[in-house]
Every structure is written in C-alpha cells, then in structure tokens.
C-alpha atoms as a PDB file:
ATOM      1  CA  UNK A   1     -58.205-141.994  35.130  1.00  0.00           C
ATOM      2  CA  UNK A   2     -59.202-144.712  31.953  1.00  0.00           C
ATOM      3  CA  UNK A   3     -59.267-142.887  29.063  1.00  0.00           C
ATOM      4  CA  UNK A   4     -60.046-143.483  25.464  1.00  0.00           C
ATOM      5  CA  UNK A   5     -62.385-146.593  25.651  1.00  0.00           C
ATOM      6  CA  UNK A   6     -61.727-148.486  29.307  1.00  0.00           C
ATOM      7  CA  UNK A   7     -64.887-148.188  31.246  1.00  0.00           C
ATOM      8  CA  UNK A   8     -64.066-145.509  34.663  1.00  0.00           C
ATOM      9  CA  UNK A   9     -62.229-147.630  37.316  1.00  0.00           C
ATOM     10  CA  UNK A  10     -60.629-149.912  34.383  1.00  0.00           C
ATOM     11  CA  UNK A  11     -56.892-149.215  35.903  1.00  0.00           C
ATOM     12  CA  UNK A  12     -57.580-149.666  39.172  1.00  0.00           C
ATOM     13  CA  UNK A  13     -59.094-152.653  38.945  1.00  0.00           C
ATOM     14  CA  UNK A  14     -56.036-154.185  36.743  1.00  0.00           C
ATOM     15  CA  UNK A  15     -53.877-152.693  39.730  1.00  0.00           C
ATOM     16  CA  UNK A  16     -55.689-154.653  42.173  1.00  0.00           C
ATOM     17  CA  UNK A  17     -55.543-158.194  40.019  1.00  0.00           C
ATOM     18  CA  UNK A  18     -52.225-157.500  40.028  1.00  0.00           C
ATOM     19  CA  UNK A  19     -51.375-156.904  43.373  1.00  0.00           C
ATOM     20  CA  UNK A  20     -54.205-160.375  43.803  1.00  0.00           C
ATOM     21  CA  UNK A  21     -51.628-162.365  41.722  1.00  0.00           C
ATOM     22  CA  UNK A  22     -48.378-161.481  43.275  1.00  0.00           C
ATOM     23  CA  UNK A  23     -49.867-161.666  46.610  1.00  0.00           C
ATOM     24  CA  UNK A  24     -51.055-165.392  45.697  1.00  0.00           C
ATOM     25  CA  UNK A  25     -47.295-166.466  44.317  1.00  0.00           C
ATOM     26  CA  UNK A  26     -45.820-165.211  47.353  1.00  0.00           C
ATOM     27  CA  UNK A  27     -47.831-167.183  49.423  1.00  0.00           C
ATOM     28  CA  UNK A  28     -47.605-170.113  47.349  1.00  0.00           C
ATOM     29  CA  UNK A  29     -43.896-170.337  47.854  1.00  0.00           C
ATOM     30  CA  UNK A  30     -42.455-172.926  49.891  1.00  0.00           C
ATOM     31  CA  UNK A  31     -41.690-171.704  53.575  1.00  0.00           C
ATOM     32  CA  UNK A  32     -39.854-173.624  56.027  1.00  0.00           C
ATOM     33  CA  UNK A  33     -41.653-176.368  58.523  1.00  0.00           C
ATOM     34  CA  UNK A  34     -41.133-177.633  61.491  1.00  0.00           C
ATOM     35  CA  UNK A  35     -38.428-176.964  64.211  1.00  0.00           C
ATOM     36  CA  UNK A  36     -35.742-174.099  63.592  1.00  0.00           C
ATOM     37  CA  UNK A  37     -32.206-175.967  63.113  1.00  0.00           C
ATOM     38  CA  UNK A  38     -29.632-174.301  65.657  1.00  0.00           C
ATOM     39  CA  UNK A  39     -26.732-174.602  63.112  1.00  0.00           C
ATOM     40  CA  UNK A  40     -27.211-174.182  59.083  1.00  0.00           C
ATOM     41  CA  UNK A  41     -28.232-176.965  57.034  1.00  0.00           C
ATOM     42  CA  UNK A  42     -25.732-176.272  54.255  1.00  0.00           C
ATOM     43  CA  UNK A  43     -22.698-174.517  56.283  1.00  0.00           C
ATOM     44  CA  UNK A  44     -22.764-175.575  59.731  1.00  0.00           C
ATOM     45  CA  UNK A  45     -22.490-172.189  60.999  1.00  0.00           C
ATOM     46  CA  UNK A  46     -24.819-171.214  64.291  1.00  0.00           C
ATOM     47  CA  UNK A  47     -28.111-169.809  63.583  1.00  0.00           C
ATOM     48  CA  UNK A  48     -28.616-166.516  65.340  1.00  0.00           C
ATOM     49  CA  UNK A  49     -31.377-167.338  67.299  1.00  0.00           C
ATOM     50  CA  UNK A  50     -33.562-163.748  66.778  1.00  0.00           C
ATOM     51  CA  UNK A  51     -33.070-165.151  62.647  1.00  0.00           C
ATOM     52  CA  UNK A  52     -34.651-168.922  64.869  1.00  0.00           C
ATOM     53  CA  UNK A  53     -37.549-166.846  66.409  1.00  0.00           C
ATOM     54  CA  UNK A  54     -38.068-164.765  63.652  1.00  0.00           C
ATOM     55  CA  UNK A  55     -38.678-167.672  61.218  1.00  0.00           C
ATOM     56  CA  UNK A  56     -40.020-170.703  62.891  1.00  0.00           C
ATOM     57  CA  UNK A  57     -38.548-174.109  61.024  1.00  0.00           C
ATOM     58  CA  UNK A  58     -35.324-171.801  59.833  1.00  0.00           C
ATOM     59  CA  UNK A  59     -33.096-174.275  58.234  1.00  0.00           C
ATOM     60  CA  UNK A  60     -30.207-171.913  56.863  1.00  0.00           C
ATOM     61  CA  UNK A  61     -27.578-169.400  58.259  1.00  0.00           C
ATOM     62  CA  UNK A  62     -28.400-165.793  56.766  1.00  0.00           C
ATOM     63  CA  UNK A  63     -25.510-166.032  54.227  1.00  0.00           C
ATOM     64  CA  UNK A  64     -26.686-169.483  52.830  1.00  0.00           C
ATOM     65  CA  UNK A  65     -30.298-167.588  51.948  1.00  0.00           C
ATOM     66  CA  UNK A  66     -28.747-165.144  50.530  1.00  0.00           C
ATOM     67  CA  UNK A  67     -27.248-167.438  48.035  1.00  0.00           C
ATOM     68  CA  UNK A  68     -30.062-168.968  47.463  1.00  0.00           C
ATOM     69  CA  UNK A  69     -32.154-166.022  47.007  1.00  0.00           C
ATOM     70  CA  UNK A  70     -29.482-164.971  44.586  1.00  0.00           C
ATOM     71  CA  UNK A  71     -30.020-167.572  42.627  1.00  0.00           C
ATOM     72  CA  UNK A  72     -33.886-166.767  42.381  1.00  0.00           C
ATOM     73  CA  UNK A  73     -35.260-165.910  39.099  1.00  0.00           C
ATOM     74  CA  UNK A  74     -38.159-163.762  39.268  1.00  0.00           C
ATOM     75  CA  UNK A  75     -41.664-163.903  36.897  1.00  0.00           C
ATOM     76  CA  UNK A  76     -40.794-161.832  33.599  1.00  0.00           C
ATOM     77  CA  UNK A  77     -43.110-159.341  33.958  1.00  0.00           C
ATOM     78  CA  UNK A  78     -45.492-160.166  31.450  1.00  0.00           C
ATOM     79  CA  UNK A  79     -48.943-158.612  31.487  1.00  0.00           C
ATOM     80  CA  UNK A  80     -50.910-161.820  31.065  1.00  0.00           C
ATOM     81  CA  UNK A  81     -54.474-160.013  31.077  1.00  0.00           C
ATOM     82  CA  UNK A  82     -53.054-158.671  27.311  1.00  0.00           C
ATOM     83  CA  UNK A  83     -54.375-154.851  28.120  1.00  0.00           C
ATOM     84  CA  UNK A  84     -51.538-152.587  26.143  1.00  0.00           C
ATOM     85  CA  UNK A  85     -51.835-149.696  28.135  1.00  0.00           C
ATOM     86  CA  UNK A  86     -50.242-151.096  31.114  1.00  0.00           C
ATOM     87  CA  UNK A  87     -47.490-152.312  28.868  1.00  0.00           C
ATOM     88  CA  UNK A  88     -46.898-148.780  27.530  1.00  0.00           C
ATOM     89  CA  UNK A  89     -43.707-146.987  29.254  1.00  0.00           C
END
C-alpha cells in the first residue's frame, strides 16, 4: 500500500504505533480503587449496583461521570512520528 518512497509495510506499521500509543494512554489513566461506594461521591444518589459490579471501586453515580467525562479534553491529534502522509486528508 506505501507508495512513492516508504519501504512496503511502512503504513501498517505507523497504524500499529498508533493503536500502541493510544492503547498505552488509556491504560495509563487513573481508574478507580478499592471498594465500590453504594451512594455517589459527589451527589449522594444510590449507585446501581450492576454500574458497583461492573466497575469495582465505583465512586460516582452514572450522571456525575458523565459530567466529568464531559469535561475531558482529548489529545489533539497530532502525528508526533512527523510522517505527512498520514496527515494528508
């Protein structure tokens, strides 16, 4: 699929590193510890407890995380490895 210069395989291999880093800052992110609360930590609200089982050391009601999560800002997007052809739309 490389063309022009890039040695055969070239792409996939910059998929893969890709998918490598992403993979790595998922996992790097902070998950919750410990015991599941029964109520949230922020609105007092009961905890389903599937949403307890489901994530062991769950410390916020389903509506909390959401605004958190909403709050997120995600990675811009940059191609760090500098190749221009996977910056080309």
């Amino acid at each position: 699929m490389a063309g022009g210069w890039a040695r055969d395989g070239a792409v996939s291999e910059q998929i893969e590193a890709s998918i490598t880093d992403e993979l790595a800052r998922m996992q790097a992110q902070k998950r919750p510890v410990g015991e599941s609360l029964t109520h949230c930590a922020e609105c007092e609200e009961p905890i389903p407890e599937k949403r307890q089982v489901a994530i062991p050391g769950v410390k916020l009601c389903l509506y909390c995380q959401q605004e958190r999560d909403g709050n997120f800002k995600t990675s811009g997007g940059i191609n760090r490895r500098g190749s221009k052809d996977s910056q080309l739309k």
